[in-house]
N, C-alpha and C. Protein backbone atom coordinates (compact mmCIF):
# COMPACT_ATOMS: atom_id res chain seq x y z
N UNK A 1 -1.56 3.93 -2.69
CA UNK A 1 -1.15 2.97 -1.66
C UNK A 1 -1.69 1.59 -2.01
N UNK A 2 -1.04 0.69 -1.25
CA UNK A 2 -1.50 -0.65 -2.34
C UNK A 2 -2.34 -1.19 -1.43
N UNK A 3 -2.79 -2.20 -1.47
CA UNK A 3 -3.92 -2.77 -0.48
C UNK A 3 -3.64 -3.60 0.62
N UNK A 4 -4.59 -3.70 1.19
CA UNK A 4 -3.94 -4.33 2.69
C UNK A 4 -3.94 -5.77 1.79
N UNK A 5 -5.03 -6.84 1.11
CA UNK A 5 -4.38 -7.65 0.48
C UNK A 5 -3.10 -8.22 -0.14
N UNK A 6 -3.09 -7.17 -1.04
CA UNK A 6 -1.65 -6.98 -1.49
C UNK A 6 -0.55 -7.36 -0.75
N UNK A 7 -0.42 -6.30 0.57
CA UNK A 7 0.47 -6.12 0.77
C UNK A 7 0.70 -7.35 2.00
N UNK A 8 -0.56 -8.17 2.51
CA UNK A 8 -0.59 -9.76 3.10
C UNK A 8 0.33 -10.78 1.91
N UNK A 9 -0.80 -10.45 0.94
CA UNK A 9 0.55 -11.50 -0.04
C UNK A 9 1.75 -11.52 -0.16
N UNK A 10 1.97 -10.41 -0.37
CA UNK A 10 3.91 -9.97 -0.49
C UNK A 10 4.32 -10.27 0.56
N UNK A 11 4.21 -10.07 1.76
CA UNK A 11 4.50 -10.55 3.55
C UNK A 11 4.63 -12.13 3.41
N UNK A 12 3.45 -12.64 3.25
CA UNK A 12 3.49 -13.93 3.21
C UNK A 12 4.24 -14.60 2.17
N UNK A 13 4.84 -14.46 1.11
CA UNK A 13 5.74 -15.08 0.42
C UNK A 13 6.88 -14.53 0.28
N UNK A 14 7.50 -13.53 0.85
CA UNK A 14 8.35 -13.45 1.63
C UNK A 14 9.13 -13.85 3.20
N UNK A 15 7.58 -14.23 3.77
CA UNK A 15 8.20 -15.06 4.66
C UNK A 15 8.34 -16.44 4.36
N UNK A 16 7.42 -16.80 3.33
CA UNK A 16 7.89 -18.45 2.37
C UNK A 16 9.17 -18.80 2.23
N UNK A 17 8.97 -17.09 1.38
CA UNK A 17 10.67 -17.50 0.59
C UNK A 17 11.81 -17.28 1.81
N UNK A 18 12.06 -17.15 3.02
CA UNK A 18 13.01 -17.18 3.93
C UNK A 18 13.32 -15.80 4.43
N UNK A 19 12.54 -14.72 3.94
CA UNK A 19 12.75 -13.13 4.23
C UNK A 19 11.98 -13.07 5.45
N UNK A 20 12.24 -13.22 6.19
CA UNK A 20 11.36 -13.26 7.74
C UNK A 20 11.44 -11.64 8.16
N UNK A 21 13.12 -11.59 8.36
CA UNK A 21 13.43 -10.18 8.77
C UNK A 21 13.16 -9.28 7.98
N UNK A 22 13.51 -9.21 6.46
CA UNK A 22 13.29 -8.44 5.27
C UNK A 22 11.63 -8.12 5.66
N UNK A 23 10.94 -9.11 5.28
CA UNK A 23 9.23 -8.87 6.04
C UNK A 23 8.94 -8.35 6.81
N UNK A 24 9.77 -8.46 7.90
CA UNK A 24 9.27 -7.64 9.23
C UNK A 24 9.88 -6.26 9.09
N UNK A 25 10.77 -5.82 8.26
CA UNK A 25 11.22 -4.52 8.06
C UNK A 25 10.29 -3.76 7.28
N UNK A 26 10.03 -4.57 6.14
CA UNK A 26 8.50 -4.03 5.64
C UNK A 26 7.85 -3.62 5.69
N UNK A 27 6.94 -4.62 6.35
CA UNK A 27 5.78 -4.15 6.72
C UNK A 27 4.88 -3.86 8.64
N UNK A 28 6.09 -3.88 9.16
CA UNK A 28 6.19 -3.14 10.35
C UNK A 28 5.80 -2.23 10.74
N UNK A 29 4.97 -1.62 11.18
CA UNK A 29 5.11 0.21 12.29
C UNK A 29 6.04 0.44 12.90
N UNK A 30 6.18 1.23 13.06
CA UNK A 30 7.71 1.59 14.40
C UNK A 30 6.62 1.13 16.10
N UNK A 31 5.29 1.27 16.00
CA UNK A 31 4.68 1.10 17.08
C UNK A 31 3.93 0.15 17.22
N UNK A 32 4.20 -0.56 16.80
CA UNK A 32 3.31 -2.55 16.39
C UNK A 32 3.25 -2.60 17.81
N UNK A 33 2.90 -3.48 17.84
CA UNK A 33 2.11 -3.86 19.29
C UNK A 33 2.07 -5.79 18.73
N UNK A 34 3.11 -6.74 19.70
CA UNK A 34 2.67 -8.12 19.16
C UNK A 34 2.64 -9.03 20.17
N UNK A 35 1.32 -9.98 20.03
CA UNK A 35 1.68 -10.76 21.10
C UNK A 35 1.07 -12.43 20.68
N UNK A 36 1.74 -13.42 21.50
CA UNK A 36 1.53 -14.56 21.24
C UNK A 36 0.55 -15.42 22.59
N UNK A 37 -0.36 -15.33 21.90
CA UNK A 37 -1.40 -16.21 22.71
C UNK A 37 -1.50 -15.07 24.18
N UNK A 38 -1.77 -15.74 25.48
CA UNK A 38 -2.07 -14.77 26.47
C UNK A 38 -0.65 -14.07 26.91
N UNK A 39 0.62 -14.44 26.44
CA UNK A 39 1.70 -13.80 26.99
C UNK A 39 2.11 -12.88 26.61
N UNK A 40 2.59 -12.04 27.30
CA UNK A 40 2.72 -10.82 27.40
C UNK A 40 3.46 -9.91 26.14
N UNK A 41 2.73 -8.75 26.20
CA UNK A 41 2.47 -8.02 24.79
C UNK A 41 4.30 -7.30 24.36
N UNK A 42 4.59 -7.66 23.24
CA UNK A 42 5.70 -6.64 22.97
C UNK A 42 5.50 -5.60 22.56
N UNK A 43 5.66 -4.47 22.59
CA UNK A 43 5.76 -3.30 22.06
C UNK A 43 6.93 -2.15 21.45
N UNK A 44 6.37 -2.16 20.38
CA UNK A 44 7.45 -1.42 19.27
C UNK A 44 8.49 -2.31 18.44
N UNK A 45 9.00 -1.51 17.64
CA UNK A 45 9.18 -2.20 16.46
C UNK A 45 10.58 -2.96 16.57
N UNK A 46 11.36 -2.28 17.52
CA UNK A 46 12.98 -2.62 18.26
C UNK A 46 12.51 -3.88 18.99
N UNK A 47 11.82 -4.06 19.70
CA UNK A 47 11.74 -5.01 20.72
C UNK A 47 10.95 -6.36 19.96
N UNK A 48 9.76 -5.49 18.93
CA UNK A 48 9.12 -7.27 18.44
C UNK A 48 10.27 -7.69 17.25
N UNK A 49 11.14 -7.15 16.68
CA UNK A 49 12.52 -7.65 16.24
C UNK A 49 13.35 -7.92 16.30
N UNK A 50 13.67 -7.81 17.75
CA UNK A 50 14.37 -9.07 18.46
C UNK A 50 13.78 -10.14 19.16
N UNK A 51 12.51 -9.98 18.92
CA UNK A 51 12.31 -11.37 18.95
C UNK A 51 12.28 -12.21 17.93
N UNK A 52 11.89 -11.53 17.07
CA UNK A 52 11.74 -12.23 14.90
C UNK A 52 13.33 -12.88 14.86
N UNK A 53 14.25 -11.58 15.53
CA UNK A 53 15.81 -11.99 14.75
C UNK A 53 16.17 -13.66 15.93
N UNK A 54 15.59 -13.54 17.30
CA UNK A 54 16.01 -14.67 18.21
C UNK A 54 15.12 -15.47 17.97
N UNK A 55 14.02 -15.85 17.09
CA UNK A 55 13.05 -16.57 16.51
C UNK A 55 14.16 -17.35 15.24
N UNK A 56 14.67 -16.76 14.42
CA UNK A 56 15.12 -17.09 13.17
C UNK A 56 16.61 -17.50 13.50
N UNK A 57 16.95 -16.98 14.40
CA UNK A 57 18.73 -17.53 14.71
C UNK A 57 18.59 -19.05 15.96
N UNK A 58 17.16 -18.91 16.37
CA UNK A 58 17.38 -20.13 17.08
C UNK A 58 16.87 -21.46 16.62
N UNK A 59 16.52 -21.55 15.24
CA UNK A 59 15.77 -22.73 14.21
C UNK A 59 17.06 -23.08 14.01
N UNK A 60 17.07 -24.64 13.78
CA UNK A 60 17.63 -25.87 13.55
C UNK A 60 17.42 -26.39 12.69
N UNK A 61 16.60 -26.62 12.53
CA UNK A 61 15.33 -26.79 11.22
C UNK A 61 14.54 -26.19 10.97
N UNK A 62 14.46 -26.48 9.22
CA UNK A 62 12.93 -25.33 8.67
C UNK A 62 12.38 -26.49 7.37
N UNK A 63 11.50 -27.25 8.05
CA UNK A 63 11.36 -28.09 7.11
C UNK A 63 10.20 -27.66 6.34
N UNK A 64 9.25 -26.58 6.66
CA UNK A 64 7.94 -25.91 6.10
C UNK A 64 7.21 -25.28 6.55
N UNK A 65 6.61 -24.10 5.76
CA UNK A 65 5.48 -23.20 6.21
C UNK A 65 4.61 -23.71 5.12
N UNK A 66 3.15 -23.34 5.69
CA UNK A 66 2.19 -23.23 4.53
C UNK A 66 0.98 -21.84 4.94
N UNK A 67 0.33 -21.14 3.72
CA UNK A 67 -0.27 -20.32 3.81
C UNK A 67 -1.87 -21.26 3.78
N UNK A 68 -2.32 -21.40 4.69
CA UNK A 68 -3.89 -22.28 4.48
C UNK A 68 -4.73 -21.18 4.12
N UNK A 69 -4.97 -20.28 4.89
CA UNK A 69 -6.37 -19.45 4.46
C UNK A 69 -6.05 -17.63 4.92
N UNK A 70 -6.38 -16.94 4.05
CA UNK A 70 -5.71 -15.90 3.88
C UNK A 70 -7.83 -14.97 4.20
N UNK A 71 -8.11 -14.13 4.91
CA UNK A 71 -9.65 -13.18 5.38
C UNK A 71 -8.79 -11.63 4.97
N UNK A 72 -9.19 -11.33 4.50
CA UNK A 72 -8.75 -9.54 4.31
C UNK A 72 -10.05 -8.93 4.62
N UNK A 73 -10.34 -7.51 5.61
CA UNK A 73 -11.43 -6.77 5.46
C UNK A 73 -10.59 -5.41 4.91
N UNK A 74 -10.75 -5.17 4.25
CA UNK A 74 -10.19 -3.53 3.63
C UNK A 74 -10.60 -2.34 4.71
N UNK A 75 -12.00 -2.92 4.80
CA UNK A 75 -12.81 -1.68 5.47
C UNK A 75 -12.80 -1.44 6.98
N UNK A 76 -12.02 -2.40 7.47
CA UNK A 76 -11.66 -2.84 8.71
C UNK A 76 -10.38 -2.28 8.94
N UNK A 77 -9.48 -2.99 8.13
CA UNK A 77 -8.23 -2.43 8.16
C UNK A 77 -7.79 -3.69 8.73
N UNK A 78 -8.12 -4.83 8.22
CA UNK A 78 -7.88 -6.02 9.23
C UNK A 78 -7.50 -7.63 8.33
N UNK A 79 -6.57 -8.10 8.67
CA UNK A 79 -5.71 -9.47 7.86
C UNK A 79 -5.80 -10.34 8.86
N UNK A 80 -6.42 -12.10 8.49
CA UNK A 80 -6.43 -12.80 9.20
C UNK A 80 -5.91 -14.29 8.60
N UNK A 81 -4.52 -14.58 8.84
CA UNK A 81 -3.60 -15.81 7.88
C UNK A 81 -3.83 -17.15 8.75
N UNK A 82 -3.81 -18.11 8.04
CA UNK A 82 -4.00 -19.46 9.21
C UNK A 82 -2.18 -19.73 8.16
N UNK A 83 -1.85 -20.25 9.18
CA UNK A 83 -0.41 -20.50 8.58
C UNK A 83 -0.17 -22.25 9.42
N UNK A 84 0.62 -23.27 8.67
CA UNK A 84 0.99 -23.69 8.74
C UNK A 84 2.41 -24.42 8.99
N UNK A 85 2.72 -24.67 10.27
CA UNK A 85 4.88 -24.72 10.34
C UNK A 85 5.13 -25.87 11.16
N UNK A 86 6.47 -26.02 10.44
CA UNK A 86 7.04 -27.79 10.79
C UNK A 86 8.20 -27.13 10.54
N UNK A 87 8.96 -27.20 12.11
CA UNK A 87 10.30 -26.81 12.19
C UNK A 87 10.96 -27.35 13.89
N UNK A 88 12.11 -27.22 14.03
CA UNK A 88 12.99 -27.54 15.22
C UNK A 88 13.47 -26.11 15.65
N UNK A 89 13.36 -26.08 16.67
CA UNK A 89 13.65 -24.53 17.45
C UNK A 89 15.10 -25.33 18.62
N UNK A 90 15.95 -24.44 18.75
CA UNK A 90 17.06 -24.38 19.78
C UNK A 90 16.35 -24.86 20.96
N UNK A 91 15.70 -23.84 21.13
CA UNK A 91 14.46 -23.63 22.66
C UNK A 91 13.26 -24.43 22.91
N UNK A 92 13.01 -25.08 21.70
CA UNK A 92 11.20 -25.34 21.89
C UNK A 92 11.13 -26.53 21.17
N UNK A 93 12.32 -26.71 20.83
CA UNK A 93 12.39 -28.81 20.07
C UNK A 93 11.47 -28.51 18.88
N UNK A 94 11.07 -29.48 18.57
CA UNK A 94 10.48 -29.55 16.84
C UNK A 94 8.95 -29.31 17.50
N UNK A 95 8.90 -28.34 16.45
CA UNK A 95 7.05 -28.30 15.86
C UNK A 95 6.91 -28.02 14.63
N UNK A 96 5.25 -28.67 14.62
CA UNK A 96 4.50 -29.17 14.29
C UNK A 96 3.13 -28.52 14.16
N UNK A 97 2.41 -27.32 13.65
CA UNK A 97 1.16 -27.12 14.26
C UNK A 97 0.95 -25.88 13.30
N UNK A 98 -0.40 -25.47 13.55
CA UNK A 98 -1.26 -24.64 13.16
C UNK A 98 -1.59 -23.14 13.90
N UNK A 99 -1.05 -22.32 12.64
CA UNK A 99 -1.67 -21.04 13.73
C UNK A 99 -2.00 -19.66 12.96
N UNK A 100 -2.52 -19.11 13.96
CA UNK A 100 -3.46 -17.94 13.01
C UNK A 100 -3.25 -16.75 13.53
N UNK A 101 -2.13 -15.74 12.60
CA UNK A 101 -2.27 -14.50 12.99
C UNK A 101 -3.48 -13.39 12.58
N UNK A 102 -3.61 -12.86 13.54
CA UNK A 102 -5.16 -11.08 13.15
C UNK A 102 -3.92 -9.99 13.68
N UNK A 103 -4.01 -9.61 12.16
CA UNK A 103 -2.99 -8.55 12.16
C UNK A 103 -4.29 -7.24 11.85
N UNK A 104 -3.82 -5.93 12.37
CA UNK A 104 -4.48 -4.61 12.46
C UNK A 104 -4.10 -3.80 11.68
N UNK A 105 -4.25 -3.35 10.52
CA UNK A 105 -2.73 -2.85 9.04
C UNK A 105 -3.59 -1.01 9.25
N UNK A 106 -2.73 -0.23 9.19
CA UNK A 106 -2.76 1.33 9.16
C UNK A 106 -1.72 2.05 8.35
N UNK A 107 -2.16 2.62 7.05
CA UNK A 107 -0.91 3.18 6.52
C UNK A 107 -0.16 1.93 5.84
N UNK A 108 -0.43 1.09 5.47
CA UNK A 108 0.55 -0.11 4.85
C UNK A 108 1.63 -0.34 5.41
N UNK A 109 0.79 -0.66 6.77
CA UNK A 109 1.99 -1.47 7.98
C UNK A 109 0.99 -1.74 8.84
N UNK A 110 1.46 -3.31 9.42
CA UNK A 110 0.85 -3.61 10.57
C UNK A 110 0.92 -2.99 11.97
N UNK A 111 -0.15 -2.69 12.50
CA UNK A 111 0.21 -1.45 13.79
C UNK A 111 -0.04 -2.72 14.95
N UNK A 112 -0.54 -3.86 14.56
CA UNK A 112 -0.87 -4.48 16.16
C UNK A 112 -0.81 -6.34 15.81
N UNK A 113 -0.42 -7.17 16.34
CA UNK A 113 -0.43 -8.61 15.75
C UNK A 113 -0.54 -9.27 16.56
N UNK A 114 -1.86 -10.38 16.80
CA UNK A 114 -1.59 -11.48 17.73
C UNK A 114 -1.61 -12.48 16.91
N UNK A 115 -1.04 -13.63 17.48
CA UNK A 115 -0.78 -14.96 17.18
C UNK A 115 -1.42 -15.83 18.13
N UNK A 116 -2.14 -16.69 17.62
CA UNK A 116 -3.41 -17.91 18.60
C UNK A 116 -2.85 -19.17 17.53
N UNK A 117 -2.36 -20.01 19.12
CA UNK A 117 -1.94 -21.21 18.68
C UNK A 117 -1.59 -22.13 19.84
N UNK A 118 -2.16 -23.46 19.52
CA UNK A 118 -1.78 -24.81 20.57
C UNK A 118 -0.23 -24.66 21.17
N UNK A 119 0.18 -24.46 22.36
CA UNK A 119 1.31 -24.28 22.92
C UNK A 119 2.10 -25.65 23.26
């Protein structure tokens, strides 16, 4: 099995390279658990992919991501990305900002993901 490193890198430059959904098919659980900042938690793998697919069909613009700082604990079982994005959303007008997913990886898939970021 390959490493939870590993398998952060491949995620993350796949979502570089524009594979958002491909990524989330990946490296998914069927029982992920995801949530953004204090609002309310999605659960399972049907439901946090429609939000990925109404995330990616409602951009206008995609002018950049960046990968800033990449924490792996192996022994944890635990990935922590500071990501960088500058884009225009349908819904949410252009941003601009910084944010950091702590993803929970089991079996070479993420089982749980929050996202902490300036709203």
């Amino acid at each position: 099995m390959s490493s939870i490193k590993n398998n952060v890198n491949e995620l993350n430059n796949m979502i570089l390279e524009g594979k958002i959904l491909d990524a989330f098919d990946k490296f998914y659980a069927e029982e992920v658990v995801m949530q953004d900042n204090n609002l309310p938690v999605r659960e399972g793998k049907a439901a946090c992919r429609q939000f990925e697919e109404d995330f990616v069909n409602n951009l206008t613009a995609f002018r950049g991501a960046e990968v800033k700082n990449v924490l792996v604990s192996e022994d944890a079982g635990v990935a922590t990305v500071e990501w960088g994005f500058d884009y225009t959303h349908k819904e949410w007008g252009d941003r601009n900002y910084t944010q950091v997913s702590v993803q929970q990886w089991k079996d070479g898939k993420i089982v749980s993901e929050k996202f902490l970021y300036n709203s």
